[in-house]
N, C-alpha and C. Protein backbone atom coordinates (compact mmCIF):
# COMPACT_ATOMS: atom_id res chain seq x y z
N UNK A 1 56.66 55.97 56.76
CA UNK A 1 55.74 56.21 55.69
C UNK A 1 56.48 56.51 54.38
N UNK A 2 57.56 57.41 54.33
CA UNK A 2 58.12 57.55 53.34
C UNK A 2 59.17 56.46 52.66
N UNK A 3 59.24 55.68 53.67
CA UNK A 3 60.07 54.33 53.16
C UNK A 3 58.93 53.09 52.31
N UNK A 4 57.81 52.84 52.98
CA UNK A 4 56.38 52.64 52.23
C UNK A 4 56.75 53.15 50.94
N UNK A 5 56.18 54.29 50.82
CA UNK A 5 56.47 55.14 49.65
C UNK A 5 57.95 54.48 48.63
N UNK A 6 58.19 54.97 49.05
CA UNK A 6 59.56 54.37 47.71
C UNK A 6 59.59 52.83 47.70
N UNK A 7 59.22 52.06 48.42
CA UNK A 7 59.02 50.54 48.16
C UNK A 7 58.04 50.21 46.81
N UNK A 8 56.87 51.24 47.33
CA UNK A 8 55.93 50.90 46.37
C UNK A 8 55.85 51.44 45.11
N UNK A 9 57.19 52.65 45.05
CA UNK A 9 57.12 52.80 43.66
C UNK A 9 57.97 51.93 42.72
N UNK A 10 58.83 51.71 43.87
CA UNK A 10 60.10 50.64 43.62
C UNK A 10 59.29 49.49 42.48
N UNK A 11 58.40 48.88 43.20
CA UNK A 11 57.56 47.14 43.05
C UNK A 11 56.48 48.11 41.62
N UNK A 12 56.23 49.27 41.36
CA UNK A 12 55.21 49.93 40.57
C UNK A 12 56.50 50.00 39.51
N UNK A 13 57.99 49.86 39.40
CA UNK A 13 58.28 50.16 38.16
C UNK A 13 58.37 48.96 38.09
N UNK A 14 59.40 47.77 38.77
CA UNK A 14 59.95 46.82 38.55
C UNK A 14 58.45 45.65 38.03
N UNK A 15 57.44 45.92 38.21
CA UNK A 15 56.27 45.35 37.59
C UNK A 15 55.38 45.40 36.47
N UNK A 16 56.17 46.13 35.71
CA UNK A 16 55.68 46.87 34.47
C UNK A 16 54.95 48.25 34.77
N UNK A 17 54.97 48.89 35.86
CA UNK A 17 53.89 50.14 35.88
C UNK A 17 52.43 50.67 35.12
N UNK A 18 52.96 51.41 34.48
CA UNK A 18 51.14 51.63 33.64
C UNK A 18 51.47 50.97 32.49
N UNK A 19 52.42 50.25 31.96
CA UNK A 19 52.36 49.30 30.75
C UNK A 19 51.69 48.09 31.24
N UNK A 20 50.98 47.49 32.49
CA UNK A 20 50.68 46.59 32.97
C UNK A 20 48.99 47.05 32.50
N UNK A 21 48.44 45.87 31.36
CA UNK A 21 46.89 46.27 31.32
C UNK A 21 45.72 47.03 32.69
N UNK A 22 46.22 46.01 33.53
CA UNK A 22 45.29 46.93 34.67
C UNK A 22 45.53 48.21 35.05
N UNK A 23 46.28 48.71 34.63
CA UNK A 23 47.00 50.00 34.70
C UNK A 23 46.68 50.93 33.62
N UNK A 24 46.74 50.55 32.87
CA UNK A 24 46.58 51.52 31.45
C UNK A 24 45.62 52.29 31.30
N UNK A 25 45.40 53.50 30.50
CA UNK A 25 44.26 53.87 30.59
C UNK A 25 43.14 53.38 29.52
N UNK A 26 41.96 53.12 29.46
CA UNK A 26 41.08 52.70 28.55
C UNK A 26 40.04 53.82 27.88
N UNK A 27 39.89 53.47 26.98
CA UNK A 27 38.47 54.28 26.43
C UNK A 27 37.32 53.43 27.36
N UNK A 28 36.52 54.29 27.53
CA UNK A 28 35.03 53.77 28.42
C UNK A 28 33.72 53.80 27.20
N UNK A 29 33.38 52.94 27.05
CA UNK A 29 31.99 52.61 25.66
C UNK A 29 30.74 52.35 26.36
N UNK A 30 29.46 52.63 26.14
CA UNK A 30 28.26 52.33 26.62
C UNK A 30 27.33 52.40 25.30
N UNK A 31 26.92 50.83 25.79
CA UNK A 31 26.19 50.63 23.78
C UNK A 31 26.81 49.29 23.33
N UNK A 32 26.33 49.30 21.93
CA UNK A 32 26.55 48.02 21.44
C UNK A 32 27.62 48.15 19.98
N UNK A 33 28.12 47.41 19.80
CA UNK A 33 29.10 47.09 18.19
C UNK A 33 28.00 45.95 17.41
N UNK A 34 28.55 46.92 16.24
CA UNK A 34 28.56 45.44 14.99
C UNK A 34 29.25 44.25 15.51
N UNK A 35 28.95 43.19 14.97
CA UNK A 35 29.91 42.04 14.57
C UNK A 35 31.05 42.21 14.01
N UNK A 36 31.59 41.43 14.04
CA UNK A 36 32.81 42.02 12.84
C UNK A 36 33.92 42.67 13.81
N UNK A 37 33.54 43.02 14.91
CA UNK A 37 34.59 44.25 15.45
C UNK A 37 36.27 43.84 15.96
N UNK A 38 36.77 45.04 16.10
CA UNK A 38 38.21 44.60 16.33
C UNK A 38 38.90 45.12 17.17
N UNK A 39 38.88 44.56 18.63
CA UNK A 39 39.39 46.00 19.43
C UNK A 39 41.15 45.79 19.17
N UNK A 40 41.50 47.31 19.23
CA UNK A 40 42.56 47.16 18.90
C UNK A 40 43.53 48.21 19.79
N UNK A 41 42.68 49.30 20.90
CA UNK A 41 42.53 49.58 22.06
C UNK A 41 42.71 49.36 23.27
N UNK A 42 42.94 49.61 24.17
CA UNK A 42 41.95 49.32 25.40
C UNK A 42 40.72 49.78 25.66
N UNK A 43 39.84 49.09 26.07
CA UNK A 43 38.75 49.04 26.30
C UNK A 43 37.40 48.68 27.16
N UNK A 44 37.03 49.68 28.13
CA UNK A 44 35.95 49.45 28.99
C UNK A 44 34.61 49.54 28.53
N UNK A 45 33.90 48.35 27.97
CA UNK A 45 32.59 48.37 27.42
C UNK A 45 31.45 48.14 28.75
N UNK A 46 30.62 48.61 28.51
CA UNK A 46 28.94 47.42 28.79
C UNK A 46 27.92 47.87 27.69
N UNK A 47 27.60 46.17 27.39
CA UNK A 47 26.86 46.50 26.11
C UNK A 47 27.25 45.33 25.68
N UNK A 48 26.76 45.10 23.85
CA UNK A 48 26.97 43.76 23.39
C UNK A 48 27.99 44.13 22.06
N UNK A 49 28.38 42.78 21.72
CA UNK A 49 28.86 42.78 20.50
C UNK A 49 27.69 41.99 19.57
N UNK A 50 27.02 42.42 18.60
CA UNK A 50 25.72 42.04 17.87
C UNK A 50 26.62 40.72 16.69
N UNK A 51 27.70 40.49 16.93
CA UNK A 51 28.20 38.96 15.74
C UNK A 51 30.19 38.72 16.83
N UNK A 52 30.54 38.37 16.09
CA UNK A 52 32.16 37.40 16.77
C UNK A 52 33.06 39.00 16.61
N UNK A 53 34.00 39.18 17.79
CA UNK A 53 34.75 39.54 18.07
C UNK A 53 36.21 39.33 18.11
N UNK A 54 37.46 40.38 17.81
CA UNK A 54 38.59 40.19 17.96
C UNK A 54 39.55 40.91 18.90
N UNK A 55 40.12 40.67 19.65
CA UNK A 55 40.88 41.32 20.50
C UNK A 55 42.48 41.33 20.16
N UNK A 56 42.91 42.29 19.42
CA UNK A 56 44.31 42.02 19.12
C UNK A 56 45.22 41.99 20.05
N UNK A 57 46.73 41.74 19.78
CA UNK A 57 47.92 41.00 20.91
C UNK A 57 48.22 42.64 21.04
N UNK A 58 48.09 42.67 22.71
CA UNK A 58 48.73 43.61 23.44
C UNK A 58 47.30 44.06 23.95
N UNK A 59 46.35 43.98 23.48
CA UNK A 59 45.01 44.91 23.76
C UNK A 59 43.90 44.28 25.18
N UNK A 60 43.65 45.52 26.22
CA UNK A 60 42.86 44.78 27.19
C UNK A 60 41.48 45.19 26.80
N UNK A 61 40.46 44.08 27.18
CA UNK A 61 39.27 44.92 26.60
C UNK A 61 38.78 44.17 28.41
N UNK A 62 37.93 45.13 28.51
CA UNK A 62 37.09 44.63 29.66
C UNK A 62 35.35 45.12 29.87
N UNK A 63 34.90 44.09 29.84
CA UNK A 63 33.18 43.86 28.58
C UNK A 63 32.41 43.15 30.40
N UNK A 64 31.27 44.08 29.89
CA UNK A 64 30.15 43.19 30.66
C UNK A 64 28.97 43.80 29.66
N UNK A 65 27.95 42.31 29.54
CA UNK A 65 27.87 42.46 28.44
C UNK A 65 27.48 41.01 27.63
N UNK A 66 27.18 40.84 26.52
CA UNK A 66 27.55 39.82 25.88
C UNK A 66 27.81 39.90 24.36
N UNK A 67 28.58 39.04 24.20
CA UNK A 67 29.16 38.87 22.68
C UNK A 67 28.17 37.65 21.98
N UNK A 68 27.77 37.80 20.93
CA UNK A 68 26.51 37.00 20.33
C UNK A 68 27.63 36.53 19.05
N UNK A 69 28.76 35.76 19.17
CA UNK A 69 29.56 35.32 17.77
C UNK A 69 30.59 35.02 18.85
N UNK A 70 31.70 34.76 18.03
CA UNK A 70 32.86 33.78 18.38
C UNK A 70 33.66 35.04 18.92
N UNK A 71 34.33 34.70 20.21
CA UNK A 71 35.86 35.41 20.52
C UNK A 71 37.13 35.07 19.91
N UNK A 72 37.74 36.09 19.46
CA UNK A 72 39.23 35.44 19.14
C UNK A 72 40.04 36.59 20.02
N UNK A 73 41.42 35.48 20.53
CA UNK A 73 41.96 36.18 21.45
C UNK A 73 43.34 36.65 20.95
N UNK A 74 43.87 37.11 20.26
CA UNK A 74 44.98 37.10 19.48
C UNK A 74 46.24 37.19 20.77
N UNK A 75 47.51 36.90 20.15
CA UNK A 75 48.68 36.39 21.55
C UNK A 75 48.72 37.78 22.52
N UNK A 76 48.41 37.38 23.35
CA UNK A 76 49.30 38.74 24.78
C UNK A 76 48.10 39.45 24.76
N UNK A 77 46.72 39.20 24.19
CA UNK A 77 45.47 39.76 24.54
C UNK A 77 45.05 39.74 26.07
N UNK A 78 44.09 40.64 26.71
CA UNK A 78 43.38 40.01 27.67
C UNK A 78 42.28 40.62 27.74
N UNK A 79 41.18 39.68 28.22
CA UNK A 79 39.73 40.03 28.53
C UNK A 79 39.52 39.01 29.89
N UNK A 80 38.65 40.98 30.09
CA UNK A 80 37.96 40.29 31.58
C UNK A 80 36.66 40.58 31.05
N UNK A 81 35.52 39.49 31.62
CA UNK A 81 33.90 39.66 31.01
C UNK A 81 33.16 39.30 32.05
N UNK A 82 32.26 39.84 31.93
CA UNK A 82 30.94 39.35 33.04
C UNK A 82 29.83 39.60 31.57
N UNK A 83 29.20 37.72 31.60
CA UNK A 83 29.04 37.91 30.59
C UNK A 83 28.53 36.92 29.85
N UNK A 84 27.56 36.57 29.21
CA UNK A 84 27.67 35.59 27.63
C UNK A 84 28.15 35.51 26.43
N UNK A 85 28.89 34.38 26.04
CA UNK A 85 29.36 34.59 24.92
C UNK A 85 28.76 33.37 23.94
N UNK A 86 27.69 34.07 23.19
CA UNK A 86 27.40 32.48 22.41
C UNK A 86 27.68 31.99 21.36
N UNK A 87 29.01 32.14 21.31
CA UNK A 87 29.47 31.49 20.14
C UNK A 87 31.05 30.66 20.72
N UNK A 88 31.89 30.18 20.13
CA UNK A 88 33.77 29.70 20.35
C UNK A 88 34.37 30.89 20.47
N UNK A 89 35.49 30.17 21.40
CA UNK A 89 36.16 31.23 22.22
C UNK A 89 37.58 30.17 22.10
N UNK A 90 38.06 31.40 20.35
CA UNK A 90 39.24 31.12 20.07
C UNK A 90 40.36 31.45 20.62
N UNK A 91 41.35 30.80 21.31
CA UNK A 91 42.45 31.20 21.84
C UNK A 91 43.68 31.13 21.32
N UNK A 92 44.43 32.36 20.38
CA UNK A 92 45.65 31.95 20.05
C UNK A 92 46.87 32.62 21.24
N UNK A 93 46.37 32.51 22.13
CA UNK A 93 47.17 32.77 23.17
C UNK A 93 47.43 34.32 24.27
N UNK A 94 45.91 34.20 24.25
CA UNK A 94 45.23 35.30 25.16
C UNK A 94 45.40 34.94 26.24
N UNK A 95 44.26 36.07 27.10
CA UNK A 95 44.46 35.88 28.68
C UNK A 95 42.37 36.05 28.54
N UNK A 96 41.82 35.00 28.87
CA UNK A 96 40.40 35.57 29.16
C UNK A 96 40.13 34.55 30.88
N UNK A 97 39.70 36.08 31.58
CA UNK A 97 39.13 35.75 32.62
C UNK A 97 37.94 36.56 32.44
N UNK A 98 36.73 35.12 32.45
CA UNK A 98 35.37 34.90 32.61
C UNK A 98 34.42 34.95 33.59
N UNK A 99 33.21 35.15 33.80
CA UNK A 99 32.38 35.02 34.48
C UNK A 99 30.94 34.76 34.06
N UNK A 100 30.30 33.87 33.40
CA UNK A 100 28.53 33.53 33.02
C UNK A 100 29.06 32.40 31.89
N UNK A 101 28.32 32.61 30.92
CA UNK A 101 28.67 31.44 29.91
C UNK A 101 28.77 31.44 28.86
N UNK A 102 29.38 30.60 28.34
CA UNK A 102 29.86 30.19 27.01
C UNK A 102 29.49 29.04 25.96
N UNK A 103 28.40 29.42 25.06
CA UNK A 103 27.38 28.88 24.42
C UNK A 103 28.37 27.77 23.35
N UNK A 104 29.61 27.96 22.92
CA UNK A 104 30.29 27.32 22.42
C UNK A 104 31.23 26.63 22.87
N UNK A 105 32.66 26.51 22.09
CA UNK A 105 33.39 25.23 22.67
C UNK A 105 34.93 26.52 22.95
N UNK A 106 35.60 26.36 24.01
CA UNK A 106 36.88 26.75 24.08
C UNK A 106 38.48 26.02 23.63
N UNK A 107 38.72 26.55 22.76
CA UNK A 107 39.77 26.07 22.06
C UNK A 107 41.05 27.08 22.02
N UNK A 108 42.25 26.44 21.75
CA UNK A 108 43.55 27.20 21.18
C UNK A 108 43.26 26.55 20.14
N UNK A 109 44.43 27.17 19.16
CA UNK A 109 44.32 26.99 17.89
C UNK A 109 46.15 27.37 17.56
């Protein structure tokens, strides 16, 4: 058991540890944003974004929910959504894993 143990802290540093988004800690939100918004955070929403959204590079946001405007994913972003998004879902080199739909077109840029 104690050899377990140090394996798994072993594979918990050598994997980025809590610098690894799923790891990190987040603010938790219940409710809705303006348009316009910018997470720049981490972030556990449910609720909507009321116009287009930005997720800056380094930032996890994780939304159920829907976004009513365009996503932009700025580099080394990630979003996880359960969710509609009805607007483009700009990618300058994010990470979005999806689930419902996407009223617009998916692009990099």
């Amino acid at each position: 058991m104690v050899i377990g143990l140090i394996v798994g802290l072993i594979w918990y540093r050598d994997h980025g540890g809590a610098s690894h988004p799923a790891f990190r800690h987040r603010e938790l939100k219940f409710g809705d944003l303006p348009g316009g918004t910018v997470f720049e955070k981490d972030i556990r929403m449910f609720g909507e974004v009321k116009g287009g959204a930005t997720v800056k590079s380094g930032v996890s946001l994780k939304l159920t929910g829907e976004i009513k405007g365009d996503l932009t994913l700025e580099p080394g972003s990630s979003v996880t959504m359960l969710g509609r998004i009805k607007g483009d879902v700009i990618d300058y080199g994010g990470e979005l894993n999806h689930i419902g739909e996407i009223r617009g077109t998916r692009r990099t840029a």
